[in-house]
Protein backbone atom coordinates (compact mmCIF):
# COMPACT_ATOMS: atom_id res chain seq x y z
CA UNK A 1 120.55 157.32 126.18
CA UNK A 2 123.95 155.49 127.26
CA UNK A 3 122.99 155.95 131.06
CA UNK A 4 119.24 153.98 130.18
CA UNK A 5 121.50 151.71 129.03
CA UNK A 6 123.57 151.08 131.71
CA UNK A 7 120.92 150.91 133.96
CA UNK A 8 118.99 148.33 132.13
CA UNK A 9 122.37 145.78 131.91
CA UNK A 10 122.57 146.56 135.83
CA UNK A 11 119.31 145.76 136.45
CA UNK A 12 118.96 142.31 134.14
CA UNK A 13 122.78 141.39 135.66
CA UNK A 14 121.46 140.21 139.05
CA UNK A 15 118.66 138.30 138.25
CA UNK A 16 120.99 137.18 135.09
CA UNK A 17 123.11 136.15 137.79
CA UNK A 18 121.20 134.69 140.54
CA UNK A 19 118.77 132.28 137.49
CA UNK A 20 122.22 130.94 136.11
CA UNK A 21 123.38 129.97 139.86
CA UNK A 22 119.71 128.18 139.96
CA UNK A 23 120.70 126.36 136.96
CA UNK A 24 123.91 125.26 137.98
CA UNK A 25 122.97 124.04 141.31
CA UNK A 26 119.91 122.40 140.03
CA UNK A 27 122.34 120.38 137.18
CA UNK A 28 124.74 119.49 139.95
CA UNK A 29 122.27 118.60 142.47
CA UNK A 30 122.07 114.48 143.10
CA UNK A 31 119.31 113.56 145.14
CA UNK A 32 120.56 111.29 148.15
CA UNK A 33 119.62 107.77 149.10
CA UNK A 34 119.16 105.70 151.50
CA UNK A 35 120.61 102.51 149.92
CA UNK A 36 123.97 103.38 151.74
CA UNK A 37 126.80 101.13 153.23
CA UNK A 38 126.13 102.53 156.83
CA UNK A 39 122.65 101.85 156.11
CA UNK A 40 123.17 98.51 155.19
CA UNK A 41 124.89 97.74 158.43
CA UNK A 42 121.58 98.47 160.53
CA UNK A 43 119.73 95.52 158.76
CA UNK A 44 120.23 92.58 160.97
CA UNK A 45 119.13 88.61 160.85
CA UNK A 46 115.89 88.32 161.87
CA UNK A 47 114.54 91.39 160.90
CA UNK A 48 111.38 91.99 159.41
CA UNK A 49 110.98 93.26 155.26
CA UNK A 50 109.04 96.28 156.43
CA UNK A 51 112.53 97.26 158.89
CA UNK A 52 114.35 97.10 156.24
CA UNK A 53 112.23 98.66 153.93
CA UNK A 54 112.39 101.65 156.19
CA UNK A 55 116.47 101.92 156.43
CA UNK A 56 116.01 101.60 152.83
CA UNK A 57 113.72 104.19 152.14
CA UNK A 58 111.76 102.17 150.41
CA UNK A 59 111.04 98.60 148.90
CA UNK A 60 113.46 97.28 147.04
CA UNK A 61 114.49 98.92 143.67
CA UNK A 62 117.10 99.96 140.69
CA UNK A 63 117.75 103.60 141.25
CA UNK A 64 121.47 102.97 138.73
CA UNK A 65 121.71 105.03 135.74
CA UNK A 66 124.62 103.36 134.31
CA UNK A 67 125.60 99.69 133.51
CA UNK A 68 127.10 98.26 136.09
CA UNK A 69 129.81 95.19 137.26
CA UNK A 70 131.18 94.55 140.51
CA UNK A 71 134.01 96.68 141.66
CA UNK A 72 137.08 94.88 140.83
CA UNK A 73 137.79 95.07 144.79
CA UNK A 74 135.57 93.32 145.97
CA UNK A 75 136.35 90.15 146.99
CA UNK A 76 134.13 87.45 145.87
CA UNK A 77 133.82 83.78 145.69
CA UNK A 78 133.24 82.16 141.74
CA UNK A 79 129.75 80.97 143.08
CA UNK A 80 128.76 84.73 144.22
CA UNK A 81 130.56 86.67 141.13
CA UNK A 82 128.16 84.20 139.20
CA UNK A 83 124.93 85.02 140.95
CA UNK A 84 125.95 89.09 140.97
CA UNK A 85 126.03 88.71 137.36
CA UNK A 86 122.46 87.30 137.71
CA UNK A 87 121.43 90.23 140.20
CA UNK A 88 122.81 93.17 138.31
CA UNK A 89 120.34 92.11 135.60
CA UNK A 90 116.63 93.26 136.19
CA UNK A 91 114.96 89.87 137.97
CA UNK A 92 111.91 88.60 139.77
CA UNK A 93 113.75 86.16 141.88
CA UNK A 94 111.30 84.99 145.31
CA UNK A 95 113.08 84.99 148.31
CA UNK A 96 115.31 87.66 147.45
CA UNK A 97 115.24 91.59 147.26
CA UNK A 98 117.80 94.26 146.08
CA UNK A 99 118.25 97.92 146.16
CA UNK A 100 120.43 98.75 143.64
CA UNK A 101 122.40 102.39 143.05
CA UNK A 102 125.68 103.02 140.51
CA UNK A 103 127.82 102.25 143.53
CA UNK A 104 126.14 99.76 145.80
CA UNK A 105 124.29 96.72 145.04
CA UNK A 106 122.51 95.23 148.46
CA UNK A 107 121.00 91.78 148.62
CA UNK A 108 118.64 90.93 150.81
CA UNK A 109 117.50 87.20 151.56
CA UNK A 110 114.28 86.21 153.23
CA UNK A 111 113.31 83.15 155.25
CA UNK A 112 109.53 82.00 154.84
CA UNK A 113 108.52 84.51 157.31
CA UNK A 114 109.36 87.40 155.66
CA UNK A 115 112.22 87.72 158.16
CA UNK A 116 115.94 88.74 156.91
CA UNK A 117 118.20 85.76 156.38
CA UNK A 118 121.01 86.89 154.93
CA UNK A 119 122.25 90.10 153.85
CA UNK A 120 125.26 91.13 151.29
CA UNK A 121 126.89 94.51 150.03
CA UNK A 122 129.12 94.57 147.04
CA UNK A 123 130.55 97.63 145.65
CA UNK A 124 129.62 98.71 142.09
CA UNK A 125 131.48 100.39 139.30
CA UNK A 126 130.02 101.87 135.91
CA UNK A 127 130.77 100.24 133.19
CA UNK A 128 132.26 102.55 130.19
CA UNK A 129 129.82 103.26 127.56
CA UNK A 130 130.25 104.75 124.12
CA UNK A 131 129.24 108.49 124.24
CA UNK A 132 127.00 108.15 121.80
CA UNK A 133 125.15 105.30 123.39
CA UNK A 134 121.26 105.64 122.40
CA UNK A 135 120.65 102.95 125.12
CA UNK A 136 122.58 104.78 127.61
CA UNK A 137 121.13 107.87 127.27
CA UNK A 138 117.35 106.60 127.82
CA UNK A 139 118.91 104.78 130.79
CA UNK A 140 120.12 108.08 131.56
CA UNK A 141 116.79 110.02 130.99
CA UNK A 142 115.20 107.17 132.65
CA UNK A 143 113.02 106.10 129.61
């Protein structure tokens, strides 16, 4: 009877093992993007949306799961810090596009022609939330 044993906790301890390793690299697992610094340096005046939709792996979009603020070191001007502030808030501004992550915050600017007419990078930071945050957690959950 003790040997059936045995043999039945040797042969539920491997796949024991091998499903929590599953579940431990699946919770650790971050997908990447594209919205990047080195990416960002590829985009160049003059270049079309669809370019730099590609680099960007997409159109433009929020993929942050936290609230954010600019990194304290970055170095800004008064006039940009204001419009950041503006930009790290969900908008519909024309003209302008963003692809936004919880470290990066890229700002694209386009002339009339759909052409790239300016482009900024700021660093990002989290900003501390409660733990018990209902509103950070469905930001989290992405509800």
């Amino acid at each position: 009877m003790r040997s059936r044993r045995v043999l039945l906790f040797k042969g539920l301890a491997i796949p024991m093992t091998i499903a929590g390793l599953l579940i431990v690299m699946a919770s650790l697992w971050k997908p990447r993007t594209a919205i990047t610094r080195e990416n960002y340096e590829r985009i160049q005046v003059g270049m079309r949306l669809e370019e730099v939709d590609e680099i960007l792996g997409g159109p433009s979009r929020d993929e942050a799961t936290a609230l954010l603020n600019l990194d304290p070191k970055e170095k800004v001007t008064p006039e940009e810090a204001h419009w950041l502030g503006i930009l790290l808030r969900p908008h519909t501004a024309s003209g302008l596009r963003t692809w936004k992550t919880n470290r990066l915050l890229i700002v694209v600017s386009l002339r009339a022609d759909d052409r790239v007419d300016v482009c900024q990078c700021y660093a990002l930071q989290p900003v501390d939330e409660p733990i018990l945050d209902l509103d950070a957690l469905c930001r989290w959950l992405g509800l």
